[in-house]
N, C-alpha and C. Protein backbone atom coordinates (compact mmCIF):
# COMPACT_ATOMS: atom_id res chain seq x y z
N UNK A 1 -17.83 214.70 -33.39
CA UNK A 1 -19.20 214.52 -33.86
C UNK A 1 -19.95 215.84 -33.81
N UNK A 2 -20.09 217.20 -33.05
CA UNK A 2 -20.70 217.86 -32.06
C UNK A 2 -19.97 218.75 -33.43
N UNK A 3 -18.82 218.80 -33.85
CA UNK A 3 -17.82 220.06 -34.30
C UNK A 3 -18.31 219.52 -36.08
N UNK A 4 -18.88 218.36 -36.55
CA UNK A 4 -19.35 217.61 -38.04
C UNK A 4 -20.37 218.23 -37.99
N UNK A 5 -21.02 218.11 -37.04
CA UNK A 5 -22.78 218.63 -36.97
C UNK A 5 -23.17 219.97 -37.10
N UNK A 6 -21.88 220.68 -36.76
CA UNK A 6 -22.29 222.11 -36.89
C UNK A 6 -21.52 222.94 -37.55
N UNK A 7 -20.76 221.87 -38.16
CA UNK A 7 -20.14 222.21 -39.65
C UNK A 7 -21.10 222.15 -41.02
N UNK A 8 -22.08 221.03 -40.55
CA UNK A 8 -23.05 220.79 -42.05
C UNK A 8 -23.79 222.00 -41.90
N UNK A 9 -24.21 222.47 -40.40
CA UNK A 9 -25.42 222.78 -40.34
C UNK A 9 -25.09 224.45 -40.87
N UNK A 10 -23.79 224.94 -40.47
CA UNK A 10 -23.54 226.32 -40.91
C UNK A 10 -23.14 226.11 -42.46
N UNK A 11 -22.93 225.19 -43.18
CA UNK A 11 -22.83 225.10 -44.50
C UNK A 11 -24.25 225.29 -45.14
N UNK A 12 -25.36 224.68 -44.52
CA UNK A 12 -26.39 225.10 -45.14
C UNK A 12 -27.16 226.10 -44.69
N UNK A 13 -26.77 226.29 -43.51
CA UNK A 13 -27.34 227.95 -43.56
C UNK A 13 -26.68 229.40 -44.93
N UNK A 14 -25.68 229.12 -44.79
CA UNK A 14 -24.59 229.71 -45.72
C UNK A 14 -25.48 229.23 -46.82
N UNK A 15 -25.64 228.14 -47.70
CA UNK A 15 -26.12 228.04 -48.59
C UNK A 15 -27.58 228.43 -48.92
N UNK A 16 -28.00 228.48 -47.98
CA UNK A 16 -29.89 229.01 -47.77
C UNK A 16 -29.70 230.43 -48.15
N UNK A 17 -28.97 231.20 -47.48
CA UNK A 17 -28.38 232.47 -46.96
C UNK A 17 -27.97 232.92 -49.01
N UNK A 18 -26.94 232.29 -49.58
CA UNK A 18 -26.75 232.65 -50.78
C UNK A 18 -27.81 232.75 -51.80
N UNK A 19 -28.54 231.17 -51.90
CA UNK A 19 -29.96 231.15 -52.38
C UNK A 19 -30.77 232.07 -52.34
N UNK A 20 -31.09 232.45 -51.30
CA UNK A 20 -31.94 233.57 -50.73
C UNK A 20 -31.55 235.03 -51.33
N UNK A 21 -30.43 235.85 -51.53
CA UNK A 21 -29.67 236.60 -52.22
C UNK A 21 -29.63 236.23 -53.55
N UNK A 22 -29.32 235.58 -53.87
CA UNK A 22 -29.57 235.17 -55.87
C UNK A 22 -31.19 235.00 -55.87
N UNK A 23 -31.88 235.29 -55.57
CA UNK A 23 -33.14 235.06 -55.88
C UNK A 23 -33.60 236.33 -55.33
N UNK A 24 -33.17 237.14 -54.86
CA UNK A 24 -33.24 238.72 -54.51
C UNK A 24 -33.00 239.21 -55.67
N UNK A 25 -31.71 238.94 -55.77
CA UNK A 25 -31.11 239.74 -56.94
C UNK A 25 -31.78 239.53 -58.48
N UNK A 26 -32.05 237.99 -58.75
CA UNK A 26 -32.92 237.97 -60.05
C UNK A 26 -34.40 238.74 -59.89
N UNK A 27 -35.08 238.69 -58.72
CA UNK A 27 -36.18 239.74 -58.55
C UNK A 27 -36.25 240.47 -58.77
N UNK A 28 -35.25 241.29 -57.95
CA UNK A 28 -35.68 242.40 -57.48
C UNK A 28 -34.40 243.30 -58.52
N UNK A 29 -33.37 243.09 -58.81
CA UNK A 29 -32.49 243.47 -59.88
C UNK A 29 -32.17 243.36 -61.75
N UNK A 30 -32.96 242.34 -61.37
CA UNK A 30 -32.92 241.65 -62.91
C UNK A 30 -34.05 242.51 -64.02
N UNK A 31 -35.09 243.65 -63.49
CA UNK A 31 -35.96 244.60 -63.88
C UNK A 31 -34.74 246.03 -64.52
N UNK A 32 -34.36 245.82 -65.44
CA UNK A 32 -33.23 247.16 -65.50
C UNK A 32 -34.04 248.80 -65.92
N UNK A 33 -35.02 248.85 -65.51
CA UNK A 33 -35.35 250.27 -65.16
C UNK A 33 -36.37 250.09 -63.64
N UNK A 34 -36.22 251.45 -63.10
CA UNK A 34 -36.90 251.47 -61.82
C UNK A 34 -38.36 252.06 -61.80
N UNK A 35 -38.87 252.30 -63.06
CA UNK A 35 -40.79 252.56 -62.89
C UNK A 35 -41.05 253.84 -62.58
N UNK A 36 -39.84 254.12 -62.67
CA UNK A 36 -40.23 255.95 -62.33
C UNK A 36 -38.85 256.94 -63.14
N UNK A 37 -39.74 257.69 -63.97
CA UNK A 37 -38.72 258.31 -65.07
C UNK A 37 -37.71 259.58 -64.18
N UNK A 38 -36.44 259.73 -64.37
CA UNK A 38 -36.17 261.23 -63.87
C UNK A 38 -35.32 261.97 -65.07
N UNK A 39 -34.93 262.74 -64.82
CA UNK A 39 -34.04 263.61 -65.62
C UNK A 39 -33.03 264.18 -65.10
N UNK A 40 -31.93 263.74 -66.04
CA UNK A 40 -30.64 264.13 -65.51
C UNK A 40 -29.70 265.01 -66.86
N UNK A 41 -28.57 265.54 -66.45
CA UNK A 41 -27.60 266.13 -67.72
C UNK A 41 -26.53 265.76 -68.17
N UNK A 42 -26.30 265.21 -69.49
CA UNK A 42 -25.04 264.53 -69.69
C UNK A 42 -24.35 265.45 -70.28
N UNK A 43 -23.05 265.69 -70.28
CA UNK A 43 -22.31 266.99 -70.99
C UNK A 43 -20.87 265.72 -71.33
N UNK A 44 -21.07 266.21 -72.79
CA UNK A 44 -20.18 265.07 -73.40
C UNK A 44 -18.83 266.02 -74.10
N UNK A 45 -18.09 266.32 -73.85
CA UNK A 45 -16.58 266.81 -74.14
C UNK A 45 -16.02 266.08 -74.97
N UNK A 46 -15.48 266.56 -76.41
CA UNK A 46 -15.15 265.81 -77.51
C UNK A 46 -13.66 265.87 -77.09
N UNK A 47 -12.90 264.85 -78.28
CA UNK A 47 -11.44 265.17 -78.43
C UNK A 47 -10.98 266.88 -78.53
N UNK A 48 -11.48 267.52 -79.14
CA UNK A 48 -11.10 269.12 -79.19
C UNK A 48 -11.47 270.01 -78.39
N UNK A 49 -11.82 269.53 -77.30
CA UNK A 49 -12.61 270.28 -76.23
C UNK A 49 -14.10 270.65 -76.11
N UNK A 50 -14.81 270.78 -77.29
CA UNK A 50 -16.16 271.13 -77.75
C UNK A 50 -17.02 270.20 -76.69
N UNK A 51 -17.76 271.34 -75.91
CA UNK A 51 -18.67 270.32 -75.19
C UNK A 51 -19.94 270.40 -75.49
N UNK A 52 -20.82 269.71 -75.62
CA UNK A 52 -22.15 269.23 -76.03
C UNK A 52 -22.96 268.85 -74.66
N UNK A 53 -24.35 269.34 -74.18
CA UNK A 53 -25.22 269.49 -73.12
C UNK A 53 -26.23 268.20 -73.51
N UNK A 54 -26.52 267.47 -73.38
CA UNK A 54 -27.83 266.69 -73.49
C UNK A 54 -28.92 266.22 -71.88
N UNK A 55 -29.93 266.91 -72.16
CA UNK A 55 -30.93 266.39 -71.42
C UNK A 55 -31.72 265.23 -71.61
N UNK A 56 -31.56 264.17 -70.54
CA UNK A 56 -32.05 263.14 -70.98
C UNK A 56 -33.36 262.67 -69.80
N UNK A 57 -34.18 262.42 -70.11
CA UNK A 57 -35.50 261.45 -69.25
C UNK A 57 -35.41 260.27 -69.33
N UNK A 58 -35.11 259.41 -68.04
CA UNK A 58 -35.05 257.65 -68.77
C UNK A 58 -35.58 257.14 -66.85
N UNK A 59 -35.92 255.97 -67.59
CA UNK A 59 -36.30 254.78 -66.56
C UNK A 59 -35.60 254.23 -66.38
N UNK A 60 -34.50 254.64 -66.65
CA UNK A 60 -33.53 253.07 -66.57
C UNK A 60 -32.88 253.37 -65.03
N UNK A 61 -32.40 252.12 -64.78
CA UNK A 61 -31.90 251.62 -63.35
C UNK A 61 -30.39 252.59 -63.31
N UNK A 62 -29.59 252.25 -64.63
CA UNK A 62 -28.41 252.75 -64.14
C UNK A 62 -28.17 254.03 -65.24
N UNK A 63 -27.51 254.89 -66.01
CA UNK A 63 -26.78 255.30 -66.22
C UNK A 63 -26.51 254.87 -67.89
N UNK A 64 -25.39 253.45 -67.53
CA UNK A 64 -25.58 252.75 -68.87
C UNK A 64 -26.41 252.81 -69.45
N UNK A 65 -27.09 252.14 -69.11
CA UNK A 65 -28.94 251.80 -69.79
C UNK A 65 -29.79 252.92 -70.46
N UNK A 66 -28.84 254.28 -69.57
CA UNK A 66 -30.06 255.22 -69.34
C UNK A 66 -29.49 255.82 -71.24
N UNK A 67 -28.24 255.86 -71.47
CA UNK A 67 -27.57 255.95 -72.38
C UNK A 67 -27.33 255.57 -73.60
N UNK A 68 -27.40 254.09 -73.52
CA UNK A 68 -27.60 253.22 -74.44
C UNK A 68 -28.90 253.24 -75.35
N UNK A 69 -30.20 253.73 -74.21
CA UNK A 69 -31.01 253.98 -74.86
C UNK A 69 -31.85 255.39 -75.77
N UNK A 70 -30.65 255.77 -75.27
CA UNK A 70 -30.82 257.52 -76.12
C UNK A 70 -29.81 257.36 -77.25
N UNK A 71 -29.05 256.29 -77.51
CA UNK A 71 -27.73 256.27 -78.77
C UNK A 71 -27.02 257.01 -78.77
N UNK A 72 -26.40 257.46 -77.19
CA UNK A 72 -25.19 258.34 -77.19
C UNK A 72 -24.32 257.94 -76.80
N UNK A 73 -24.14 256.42 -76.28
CA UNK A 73 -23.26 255.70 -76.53
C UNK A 73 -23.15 254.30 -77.19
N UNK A 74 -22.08 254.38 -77.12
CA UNK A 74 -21.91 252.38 -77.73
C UNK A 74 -20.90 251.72 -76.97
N UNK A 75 -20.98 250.87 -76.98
CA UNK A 75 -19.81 250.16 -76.02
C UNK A 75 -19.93 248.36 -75.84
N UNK A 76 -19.05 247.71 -75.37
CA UNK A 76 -19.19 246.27 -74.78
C UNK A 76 -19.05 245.94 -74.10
N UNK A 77 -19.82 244.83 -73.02
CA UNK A 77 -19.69 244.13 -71.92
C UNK A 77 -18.21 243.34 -71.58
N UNK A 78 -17.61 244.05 -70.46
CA UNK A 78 -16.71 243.37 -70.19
C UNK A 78 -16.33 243.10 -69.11
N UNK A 79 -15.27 242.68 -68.28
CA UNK A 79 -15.40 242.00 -66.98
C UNK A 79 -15.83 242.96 -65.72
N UNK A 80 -15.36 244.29 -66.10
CA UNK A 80 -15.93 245.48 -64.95
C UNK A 80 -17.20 246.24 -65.68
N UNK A 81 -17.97 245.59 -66.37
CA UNK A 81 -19.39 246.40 -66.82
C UNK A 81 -18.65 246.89 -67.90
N UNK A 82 -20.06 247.83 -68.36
CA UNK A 82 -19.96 248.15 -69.77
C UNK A 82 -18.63 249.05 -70.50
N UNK A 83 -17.80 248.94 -71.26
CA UNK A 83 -16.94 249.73 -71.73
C UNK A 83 -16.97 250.48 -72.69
N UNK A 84 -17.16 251.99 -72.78
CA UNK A 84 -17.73 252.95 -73.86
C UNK A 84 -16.40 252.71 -74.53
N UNK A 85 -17.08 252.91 -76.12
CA UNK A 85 -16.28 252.44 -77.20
C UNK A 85 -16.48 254.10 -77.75
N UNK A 86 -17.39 254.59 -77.68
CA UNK A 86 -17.92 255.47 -78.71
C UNK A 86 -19.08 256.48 -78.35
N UNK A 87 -18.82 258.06 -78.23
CA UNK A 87 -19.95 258.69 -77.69
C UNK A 87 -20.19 259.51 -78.58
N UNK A 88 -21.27 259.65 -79.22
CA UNK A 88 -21.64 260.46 -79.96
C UNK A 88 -21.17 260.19 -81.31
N UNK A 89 -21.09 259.35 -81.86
CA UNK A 89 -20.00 259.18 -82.99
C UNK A 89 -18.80 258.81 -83.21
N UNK A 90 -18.31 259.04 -82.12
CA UNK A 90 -16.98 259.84 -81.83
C UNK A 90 -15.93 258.59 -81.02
N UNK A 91 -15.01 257.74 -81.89
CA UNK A 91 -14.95 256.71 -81.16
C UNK A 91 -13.44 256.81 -80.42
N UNK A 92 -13.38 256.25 -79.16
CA UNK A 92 -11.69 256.21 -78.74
C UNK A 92 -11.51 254.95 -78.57
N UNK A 93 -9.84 254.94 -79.46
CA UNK A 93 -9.23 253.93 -79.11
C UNK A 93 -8.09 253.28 -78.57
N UNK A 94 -8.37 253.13 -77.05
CA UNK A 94 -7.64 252.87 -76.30
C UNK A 94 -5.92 252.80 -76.77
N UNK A 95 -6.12 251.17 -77.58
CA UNK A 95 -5.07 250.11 -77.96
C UNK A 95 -4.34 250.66 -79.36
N UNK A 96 -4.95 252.38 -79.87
CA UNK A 96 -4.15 252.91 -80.47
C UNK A 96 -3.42 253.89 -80.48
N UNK A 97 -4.23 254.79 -79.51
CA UNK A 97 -3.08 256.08 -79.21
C UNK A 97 -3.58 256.27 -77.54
N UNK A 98 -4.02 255.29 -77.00
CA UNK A 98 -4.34 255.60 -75.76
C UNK A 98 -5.48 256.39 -75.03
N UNK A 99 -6.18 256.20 -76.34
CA UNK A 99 -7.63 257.19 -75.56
C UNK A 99 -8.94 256.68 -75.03
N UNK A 100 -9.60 257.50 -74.14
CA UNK A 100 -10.51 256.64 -73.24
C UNK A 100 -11.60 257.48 -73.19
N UNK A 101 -12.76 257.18 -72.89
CA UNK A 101 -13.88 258.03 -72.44
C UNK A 101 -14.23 258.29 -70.54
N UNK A 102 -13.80 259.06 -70.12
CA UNK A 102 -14.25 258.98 -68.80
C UNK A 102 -15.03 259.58 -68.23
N UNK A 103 -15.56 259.02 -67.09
CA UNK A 103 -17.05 259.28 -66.22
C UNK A 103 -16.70 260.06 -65.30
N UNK A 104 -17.45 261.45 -65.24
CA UNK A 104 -17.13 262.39 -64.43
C UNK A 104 -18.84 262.49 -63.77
N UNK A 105 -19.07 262.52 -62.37
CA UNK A 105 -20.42 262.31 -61.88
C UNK A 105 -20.50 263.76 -61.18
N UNK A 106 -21.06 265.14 -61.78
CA UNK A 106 -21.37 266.02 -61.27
C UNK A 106 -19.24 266.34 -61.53
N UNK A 107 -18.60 267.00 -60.99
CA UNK A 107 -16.90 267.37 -61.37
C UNK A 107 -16.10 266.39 -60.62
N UNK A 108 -16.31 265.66 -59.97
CA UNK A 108 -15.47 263.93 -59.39
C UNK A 108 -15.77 263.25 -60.38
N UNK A 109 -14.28 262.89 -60.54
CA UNK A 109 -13.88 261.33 -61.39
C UNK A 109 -14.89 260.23 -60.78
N UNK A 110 -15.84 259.72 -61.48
CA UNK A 110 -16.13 258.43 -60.97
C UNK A 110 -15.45 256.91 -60.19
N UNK A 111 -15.93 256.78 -59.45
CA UNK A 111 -14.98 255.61 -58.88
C UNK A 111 -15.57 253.80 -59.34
N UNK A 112 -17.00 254.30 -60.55
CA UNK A 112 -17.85 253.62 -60.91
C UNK A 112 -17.86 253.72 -62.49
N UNK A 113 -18.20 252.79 -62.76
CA UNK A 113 -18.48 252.43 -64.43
C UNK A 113 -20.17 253.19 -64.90
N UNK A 114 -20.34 253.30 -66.13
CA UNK A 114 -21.63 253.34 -66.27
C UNK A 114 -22.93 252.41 -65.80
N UNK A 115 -22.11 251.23 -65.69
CA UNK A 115 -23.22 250.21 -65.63
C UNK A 115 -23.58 250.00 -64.09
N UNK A 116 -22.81 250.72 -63.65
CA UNK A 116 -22.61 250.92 -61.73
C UNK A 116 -23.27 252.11 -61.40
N UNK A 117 -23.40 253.29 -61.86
CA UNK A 117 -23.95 254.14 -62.11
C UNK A 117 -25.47 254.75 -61.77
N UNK A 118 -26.15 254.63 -60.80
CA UNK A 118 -27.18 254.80 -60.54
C UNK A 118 -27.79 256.76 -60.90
N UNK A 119 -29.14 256.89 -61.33
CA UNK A 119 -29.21 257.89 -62.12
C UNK A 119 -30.38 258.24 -60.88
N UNK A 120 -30.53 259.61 -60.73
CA UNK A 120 -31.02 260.31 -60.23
C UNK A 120 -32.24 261.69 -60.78
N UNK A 121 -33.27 261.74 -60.35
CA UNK A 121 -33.62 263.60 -60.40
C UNK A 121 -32.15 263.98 -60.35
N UNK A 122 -32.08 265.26 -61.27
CA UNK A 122 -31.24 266.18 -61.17
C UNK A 122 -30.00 266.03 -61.34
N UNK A 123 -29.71 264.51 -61.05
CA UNK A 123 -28.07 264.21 -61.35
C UNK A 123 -27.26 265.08 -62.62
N UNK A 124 -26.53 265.52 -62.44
CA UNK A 124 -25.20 265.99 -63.59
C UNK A 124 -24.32 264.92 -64.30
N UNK A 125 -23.83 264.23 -65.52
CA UNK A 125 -22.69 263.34 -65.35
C UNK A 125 -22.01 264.10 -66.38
N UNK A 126 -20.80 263.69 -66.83
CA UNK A 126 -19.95 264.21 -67.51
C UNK A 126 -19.02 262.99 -68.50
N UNK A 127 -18.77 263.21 -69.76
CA UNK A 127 -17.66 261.77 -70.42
C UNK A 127 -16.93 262.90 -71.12
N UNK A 128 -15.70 262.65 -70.67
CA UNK A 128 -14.95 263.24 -71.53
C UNK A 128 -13.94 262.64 -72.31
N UNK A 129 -13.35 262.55 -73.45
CA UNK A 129 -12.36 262.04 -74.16
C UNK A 129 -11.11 262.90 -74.00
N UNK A 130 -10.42 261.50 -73.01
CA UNK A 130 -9.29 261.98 -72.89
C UNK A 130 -8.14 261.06 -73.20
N UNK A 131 -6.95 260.98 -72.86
CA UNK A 131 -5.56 260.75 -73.66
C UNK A 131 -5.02 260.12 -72.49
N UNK A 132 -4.84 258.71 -72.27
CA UNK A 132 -3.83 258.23 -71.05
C UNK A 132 -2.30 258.54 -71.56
N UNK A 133 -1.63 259.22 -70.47
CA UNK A 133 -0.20 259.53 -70.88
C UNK A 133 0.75 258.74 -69.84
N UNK A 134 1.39 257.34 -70.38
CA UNK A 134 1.99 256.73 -69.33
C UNK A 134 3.09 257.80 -68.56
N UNK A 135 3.30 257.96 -67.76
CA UNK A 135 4.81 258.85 -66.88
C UNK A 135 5.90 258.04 -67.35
């Protein structure tokens, strides 16, 4: 009886506890810019090496966003956040010769997507088009 009772009772704490967090998160996350503009540098590296500097000012929360809304990229929602299709024009395709756009944050490989991506004063990022070569 004693071991039922404090089985319900930690089930609804747990459930209060989740509630409480999804209703954080639609608050306080669901706003996708943060109210205060900064400026950061995107340096976009084509297939031929040619790299291109863009300074960008944005409100946005992440990265993605911050991107999407300057039209220097394109891309679609997919199960790990957004997937760049296309930067600058310039489109790679994976599922035909193996090419990808990748996120370089300041000269480290990202361990994050764009849409994970939190943007900073001063931040550096980097996409470069490159060539997966299976071994």
């Amino acid at each position: 009886m004693k071991r039922t009772v404090l089985n319900r009772f930690s089930g609804l704490i747990l459930f209060v506890l989740m509630a409480a967090l999804a209703l954080c998160f639609v608050s306080c996350g669901g706003d996708e810019t943060t109210g205060e503009a900064v400026t950061f540098t995107l340096t976009v590296v084509g297939p031929d090496g040619t790299a291109t500097e863009h300074e960008i000012t944005s409100d946005a929360a992440n990265l993605g966003d911050a991107l999407l809304a300057e039209g220097i990229i394109e891309g679609e929602e997919g199960q790990y956040g957004l997937y760049i299709n296309a930067v600058n024009g310039i489109t790679a395709d994976f599922d035909a010769d193996g090419a990808y756009w990748s996120l370089y944050i300041g000269e480290e490989y990202a361990m994050t997507g764009v849409s994970d991506t939190p943007i900073a004063e001063g931040d550096a990022f980097k996409l470069v088009y490159e060539v997966y070569a299976a071994e």
